[in-house]
PDB file of N, CA and C in Angstrom:
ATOM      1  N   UNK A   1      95.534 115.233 112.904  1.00  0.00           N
ATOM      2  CA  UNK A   1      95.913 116.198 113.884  1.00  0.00           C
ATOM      3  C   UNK A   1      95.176 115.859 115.169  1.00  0.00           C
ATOM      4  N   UNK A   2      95.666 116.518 116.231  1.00  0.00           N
ATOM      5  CA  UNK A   2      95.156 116.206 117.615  1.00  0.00           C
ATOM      6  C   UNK A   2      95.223 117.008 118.215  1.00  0.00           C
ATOM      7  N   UNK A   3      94.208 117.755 119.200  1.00  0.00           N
ATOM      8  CA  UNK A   3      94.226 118.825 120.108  1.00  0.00           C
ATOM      9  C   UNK A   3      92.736 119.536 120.686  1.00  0.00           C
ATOM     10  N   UNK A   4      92.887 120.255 121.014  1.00  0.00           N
ATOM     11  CA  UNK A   4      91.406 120.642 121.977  1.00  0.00           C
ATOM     12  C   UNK A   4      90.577 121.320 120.620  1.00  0.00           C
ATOM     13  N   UNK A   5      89.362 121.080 120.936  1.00  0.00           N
ATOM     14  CA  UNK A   5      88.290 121.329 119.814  1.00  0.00           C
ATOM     15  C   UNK A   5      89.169 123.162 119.254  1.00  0.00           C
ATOM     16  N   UNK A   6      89.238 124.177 120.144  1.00  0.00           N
ATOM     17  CA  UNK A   6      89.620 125.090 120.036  1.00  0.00           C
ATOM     18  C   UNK A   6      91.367 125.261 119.363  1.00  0.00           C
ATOM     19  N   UNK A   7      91.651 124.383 119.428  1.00  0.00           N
ATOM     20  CA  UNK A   7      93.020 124.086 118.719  1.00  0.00           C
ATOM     21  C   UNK A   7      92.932 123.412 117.374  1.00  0.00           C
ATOM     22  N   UNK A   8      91.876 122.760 117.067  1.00  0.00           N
ATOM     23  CA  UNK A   8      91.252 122.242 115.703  1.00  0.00           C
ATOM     24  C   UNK A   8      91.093 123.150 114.628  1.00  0.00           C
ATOM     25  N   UNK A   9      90.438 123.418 115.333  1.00  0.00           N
ATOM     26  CA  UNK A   9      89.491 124.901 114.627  1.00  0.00           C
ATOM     27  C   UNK A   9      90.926 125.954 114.110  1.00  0.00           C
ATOM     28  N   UNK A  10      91.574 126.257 115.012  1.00  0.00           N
ATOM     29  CA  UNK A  10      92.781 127.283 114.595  1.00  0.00           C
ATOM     30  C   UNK A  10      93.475 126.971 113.432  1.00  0.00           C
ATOM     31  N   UNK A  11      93.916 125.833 113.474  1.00  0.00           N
ATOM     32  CA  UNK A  11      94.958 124.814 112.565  1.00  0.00           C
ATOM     33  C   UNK A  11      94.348 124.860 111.510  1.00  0.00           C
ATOM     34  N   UNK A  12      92.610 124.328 111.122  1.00  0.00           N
ATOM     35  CA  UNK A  12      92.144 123.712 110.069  1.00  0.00           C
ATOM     36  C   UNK A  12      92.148 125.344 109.318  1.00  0.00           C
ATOM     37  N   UNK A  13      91.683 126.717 110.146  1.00  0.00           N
ATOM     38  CA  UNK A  13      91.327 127.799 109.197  1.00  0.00           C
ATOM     39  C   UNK A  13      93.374 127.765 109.165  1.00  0.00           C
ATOM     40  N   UNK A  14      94.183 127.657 109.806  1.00  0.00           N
ATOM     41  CA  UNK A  14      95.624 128.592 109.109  1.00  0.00           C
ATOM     42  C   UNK A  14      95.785 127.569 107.982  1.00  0.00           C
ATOM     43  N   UNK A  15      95.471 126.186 107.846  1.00  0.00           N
ATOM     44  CA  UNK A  15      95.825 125.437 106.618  1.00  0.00           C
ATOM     45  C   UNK A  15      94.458 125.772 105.315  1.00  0.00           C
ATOM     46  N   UNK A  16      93.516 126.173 105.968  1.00  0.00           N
ATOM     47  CA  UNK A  16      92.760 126.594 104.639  1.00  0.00           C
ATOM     48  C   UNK A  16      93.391 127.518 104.230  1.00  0.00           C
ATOM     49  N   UNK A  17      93.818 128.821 105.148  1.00  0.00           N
ATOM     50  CA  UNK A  17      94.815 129.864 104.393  1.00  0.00           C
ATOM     51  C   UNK A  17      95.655 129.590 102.819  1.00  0.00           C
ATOM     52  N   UNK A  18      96.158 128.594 103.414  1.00  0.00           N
ATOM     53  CA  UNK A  18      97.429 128.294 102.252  1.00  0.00           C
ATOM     54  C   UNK A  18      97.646 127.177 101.788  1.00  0.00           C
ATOM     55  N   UNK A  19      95.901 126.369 101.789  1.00  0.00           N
ATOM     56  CA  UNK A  19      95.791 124.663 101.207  1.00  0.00           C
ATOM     57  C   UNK A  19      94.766 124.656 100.757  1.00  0.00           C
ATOM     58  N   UNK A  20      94.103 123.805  99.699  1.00  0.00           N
ATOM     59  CA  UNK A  20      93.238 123.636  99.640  1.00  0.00           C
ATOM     60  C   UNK A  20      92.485 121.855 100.604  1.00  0.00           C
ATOM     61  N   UNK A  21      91.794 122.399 101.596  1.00  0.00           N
ATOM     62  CA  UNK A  21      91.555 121.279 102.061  1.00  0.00           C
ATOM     63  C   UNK A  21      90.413 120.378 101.338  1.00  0.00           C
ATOM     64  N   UNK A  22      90.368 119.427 101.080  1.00  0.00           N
ATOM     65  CA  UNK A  22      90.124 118.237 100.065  1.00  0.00           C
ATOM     66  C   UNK A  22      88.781 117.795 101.231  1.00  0.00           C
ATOM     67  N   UNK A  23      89.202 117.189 102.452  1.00  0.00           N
ATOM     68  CA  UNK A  23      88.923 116.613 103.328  1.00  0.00           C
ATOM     69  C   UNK A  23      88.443 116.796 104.565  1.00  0.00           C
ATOM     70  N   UNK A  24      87.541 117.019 105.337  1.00  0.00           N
ATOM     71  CA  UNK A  24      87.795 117.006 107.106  1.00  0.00           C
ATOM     72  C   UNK A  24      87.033 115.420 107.331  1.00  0.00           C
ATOM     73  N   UNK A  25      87.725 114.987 108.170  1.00  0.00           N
ATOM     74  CA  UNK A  25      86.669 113.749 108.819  1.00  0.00           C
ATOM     75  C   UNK A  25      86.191 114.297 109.745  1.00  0.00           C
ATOM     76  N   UNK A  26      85.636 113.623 110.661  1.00  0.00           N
ATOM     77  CA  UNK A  26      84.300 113.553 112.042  1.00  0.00           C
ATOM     78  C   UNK A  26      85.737 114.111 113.368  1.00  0.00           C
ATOM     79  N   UNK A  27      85.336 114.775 114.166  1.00  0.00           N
ATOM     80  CA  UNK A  27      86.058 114.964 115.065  1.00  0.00           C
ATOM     81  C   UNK A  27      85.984 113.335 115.663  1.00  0.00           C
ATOM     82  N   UNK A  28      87.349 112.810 116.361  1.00  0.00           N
ATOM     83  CA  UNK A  28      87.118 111.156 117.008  1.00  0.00           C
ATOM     84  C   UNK A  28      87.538 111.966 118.501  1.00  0.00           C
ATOM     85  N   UNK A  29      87.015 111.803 119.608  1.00  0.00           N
ATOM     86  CA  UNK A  29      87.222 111.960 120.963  1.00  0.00           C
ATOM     87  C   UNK A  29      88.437 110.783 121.344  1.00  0.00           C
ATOM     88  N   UNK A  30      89.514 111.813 121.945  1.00  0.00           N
ATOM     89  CA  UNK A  30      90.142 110.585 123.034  1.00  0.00           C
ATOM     90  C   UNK A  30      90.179 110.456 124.474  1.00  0.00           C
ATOM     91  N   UNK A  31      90.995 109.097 124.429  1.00  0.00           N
ATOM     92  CA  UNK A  31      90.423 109.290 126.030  1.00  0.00           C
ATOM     93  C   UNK A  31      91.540 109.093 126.811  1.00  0.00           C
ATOM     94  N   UNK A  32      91.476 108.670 128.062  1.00  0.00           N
ATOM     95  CA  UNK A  32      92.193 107.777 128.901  1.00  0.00           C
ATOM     96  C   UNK A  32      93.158 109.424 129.439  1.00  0.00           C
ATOM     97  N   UNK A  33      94.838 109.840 129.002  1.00  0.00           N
ATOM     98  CA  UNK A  33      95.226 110.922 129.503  1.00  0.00           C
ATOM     99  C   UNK A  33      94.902 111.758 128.937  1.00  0.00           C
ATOM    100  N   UNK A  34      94.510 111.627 127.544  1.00  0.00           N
ATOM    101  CA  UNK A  34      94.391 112.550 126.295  1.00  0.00           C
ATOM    102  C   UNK A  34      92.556 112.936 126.199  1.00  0.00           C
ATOM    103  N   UNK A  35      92.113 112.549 127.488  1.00  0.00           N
ATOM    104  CA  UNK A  35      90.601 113.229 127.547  1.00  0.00           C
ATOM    105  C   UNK A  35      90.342 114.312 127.272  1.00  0.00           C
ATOM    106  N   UNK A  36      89.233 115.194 125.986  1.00  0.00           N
ATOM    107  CA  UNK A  36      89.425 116.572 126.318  1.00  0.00           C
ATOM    108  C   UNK A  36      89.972 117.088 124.883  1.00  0.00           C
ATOM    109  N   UNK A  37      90.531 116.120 124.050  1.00  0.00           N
ATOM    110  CA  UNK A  37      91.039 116.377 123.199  1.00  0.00           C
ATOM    111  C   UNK A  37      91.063 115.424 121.790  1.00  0.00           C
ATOM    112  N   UNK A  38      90.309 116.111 120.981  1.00  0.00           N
ATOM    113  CA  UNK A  38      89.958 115.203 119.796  1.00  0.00           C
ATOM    114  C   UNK A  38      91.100 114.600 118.542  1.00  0.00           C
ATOM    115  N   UNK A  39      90.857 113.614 117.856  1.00  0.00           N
ATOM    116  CA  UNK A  39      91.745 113.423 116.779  1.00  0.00           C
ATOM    117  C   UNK A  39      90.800 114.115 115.253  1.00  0.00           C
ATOM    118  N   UNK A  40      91.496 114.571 114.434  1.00  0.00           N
ATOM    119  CA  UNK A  40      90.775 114.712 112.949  1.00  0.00           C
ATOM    120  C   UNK A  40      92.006 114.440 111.793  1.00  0.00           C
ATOM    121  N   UNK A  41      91.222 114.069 110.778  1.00  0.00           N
ATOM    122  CA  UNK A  41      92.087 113.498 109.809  1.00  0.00           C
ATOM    123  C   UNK A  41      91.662 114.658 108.418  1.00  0.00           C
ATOM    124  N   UNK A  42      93.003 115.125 108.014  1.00  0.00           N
ATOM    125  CA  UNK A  42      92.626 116.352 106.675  1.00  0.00           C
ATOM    126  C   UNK A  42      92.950 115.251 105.620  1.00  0.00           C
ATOM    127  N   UNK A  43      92.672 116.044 104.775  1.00  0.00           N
ATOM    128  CA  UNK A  43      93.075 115.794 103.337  1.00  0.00           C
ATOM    129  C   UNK A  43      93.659 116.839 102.316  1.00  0.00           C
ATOM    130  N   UNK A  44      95.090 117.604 102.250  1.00  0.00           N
ATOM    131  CA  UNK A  44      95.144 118.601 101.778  1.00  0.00           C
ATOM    132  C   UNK A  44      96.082 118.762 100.601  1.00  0.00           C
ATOM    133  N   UNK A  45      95.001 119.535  99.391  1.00  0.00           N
ATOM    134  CA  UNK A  45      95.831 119.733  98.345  1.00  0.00           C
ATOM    135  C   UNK A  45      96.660 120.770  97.752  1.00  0.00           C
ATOM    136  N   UNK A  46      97.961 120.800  97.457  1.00  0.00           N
ATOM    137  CA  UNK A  46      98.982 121.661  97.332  1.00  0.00           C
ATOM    138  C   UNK A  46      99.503 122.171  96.120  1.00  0.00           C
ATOM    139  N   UNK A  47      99.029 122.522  95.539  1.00  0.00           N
ATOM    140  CA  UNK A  47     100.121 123.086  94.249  1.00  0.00           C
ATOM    141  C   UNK A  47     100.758 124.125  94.009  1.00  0.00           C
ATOM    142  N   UNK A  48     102.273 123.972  93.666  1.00  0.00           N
ATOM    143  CA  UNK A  48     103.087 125.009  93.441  1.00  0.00           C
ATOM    144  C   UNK A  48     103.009 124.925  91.997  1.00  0.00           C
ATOM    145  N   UNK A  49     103.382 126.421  91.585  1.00  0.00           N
ATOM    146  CA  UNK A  49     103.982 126.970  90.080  1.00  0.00           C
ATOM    147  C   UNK A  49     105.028 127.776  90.554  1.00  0.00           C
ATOM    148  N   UNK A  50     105.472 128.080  89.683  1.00  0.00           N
ATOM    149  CA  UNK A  50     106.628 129.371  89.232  1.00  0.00           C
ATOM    150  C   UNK A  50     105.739 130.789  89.574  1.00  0.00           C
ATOM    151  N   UNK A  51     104.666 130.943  89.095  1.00  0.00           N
ATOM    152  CA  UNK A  51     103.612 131.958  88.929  1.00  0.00           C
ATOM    153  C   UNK A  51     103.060 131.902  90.685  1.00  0.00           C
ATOM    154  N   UNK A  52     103.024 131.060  91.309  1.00  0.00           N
ATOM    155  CA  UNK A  52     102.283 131.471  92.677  1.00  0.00           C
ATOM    156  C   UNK A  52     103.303 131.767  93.655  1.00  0.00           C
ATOM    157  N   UNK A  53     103.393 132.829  93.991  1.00  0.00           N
ATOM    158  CA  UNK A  53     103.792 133.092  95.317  1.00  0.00           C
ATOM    159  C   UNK A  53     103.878 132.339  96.839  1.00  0.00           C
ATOM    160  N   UNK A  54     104.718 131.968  97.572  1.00  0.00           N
ATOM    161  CA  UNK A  54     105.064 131.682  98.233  1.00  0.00           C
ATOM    162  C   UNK A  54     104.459 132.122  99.591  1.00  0.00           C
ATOM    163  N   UNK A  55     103.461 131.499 100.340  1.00  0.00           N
ATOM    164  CA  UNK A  55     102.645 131.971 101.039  1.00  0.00           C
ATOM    165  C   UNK A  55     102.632 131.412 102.661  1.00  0.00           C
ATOM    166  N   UNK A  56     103.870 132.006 103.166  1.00  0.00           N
ATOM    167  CA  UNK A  56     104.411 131.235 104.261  1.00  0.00           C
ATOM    168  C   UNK A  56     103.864 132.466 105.814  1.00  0.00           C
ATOM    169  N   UNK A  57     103.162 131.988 106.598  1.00  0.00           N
ATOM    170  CA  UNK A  57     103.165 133.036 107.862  1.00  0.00           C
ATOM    171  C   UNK A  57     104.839 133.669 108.163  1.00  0.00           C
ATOM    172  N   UNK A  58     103.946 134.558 108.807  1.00  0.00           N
ATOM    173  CA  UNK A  58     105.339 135.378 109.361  1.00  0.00           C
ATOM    174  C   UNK A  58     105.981 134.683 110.692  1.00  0.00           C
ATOM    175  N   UNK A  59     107.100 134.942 110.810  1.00  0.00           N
ATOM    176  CA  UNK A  59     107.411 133.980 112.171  1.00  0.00           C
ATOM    177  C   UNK A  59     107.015 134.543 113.265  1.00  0.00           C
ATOM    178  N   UNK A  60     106.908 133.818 114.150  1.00  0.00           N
ATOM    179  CA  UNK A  60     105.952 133.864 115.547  1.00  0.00           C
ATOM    180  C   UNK A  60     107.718 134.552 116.326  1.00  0.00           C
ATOM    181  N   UNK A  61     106.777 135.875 116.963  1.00  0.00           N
ATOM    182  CA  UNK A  61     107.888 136.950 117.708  1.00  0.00           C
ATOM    183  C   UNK A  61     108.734 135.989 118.693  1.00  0.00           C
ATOM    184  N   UNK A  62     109.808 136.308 119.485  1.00  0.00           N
ATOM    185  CA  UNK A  62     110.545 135.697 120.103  1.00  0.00           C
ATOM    186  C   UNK A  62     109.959 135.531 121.145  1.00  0.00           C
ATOM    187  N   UNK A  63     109.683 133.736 121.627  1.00  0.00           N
ATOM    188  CA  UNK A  63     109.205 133.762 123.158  1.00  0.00           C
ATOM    189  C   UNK A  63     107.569 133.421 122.499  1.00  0.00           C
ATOM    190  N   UNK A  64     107.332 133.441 121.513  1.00  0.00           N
ATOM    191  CA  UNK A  64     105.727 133.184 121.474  1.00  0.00           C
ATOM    192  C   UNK A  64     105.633 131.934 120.341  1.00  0.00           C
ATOM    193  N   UNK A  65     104.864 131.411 120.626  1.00  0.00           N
ATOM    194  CA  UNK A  65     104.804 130.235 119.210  1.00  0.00           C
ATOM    195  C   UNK A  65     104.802 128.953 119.826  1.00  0.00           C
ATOM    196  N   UNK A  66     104.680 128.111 119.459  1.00  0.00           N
ATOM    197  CA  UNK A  66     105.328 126.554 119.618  1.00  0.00           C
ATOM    198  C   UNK A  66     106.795 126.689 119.930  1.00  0.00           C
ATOM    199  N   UNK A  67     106.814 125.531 120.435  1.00  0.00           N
ATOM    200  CA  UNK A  67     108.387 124.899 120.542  1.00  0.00           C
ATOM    201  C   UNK A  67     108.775 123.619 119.979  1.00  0.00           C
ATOM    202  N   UNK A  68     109.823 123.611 119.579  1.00  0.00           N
ATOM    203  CA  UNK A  68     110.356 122.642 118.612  1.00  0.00           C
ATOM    204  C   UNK A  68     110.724 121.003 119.889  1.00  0.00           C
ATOM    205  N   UNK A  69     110.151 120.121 119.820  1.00  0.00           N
ATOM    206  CA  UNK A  69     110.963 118.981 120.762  1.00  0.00           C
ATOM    207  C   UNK A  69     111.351 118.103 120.310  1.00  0.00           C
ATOM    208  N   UNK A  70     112.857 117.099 120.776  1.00  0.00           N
ATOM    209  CA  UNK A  70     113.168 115.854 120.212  1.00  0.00           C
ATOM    210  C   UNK A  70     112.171 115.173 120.740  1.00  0.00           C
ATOM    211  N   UNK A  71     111.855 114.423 119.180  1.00  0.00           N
ATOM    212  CA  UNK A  71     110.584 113.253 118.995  1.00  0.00           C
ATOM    213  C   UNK A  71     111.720 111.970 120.152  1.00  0.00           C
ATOM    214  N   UNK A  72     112.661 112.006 119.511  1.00  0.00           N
ATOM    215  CA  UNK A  72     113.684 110.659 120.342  1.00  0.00           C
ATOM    216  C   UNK A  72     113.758 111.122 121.393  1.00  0.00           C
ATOM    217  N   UNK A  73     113.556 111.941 122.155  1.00  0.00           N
ATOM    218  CA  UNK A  73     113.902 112.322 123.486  1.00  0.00           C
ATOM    219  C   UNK A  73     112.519 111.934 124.107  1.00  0.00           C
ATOM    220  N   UNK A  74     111.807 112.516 123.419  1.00  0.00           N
ATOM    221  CA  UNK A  74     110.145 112.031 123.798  1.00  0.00           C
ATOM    222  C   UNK A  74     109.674 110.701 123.821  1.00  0.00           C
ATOM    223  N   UNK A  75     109.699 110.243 123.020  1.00  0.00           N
ATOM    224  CA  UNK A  75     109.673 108.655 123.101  1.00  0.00           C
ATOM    225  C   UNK A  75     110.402 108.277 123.786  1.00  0.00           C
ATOM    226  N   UNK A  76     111.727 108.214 124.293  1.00  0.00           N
ATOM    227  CA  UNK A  76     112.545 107.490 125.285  1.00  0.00           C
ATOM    228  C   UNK A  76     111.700 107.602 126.611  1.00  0.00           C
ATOM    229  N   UNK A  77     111.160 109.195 127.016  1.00  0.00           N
ATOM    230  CA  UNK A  77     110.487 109.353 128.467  1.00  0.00           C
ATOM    231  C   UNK A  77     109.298 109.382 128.001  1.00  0.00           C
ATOM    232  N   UNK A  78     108.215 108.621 127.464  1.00  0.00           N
ATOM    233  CA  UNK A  78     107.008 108.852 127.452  1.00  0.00           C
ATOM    234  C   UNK A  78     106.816 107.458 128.142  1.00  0.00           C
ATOM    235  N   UNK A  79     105.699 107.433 129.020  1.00  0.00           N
ATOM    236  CA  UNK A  79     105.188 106.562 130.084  1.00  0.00           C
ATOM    237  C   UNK A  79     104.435 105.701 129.323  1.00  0.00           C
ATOM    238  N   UNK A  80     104.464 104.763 129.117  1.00  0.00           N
ATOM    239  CA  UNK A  80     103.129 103.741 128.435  1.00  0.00           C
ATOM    240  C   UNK A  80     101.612 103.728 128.973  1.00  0.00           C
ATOM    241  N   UNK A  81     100.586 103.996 128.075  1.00  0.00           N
ATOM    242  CA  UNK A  81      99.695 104.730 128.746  1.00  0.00           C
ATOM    243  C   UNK A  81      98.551 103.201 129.125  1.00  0.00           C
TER     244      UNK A  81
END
């Protein structure tokens, strides 16, 4: 994953929610446009049964959340860094 220390942190507790994380590596700093914003690597383990419940967040209200983007659209206009 990749994003500001404060965006790390969010992600790693909503996937402890509903993973068992195995793994964190070392925060890696990047640089160059992406200054400001670290890489980390999980390790996460998943098991379903019949017996466990389905443990999905609620969806993010209209207008709030992420947005979905074409990866191919992105790569076509992404600038070589």
């Amino acid at each position: 994953m990749t994003g500001t220390p404060t965006e790390l942190d969010a992600a790693i507790a909503a996937l402890t929610a509903v993973a068992y994380v195995a793994q964190v590596s070392d925060r890696h700093p990047l640089t160059g446009t992406d200054a400001g914003r670290h890489r980390v690597f999980l390790r996460l383990a998943l098991t379903t049964t019949t017996d466990t419940p389905a443990r999905r967040p609620d969806p993010a209200p209209t207008g709030r959340g992420g947005a979905l983007i074409d990866l191919d659209t992105a790569r076509a206009t992404r600038r070589p860094a």
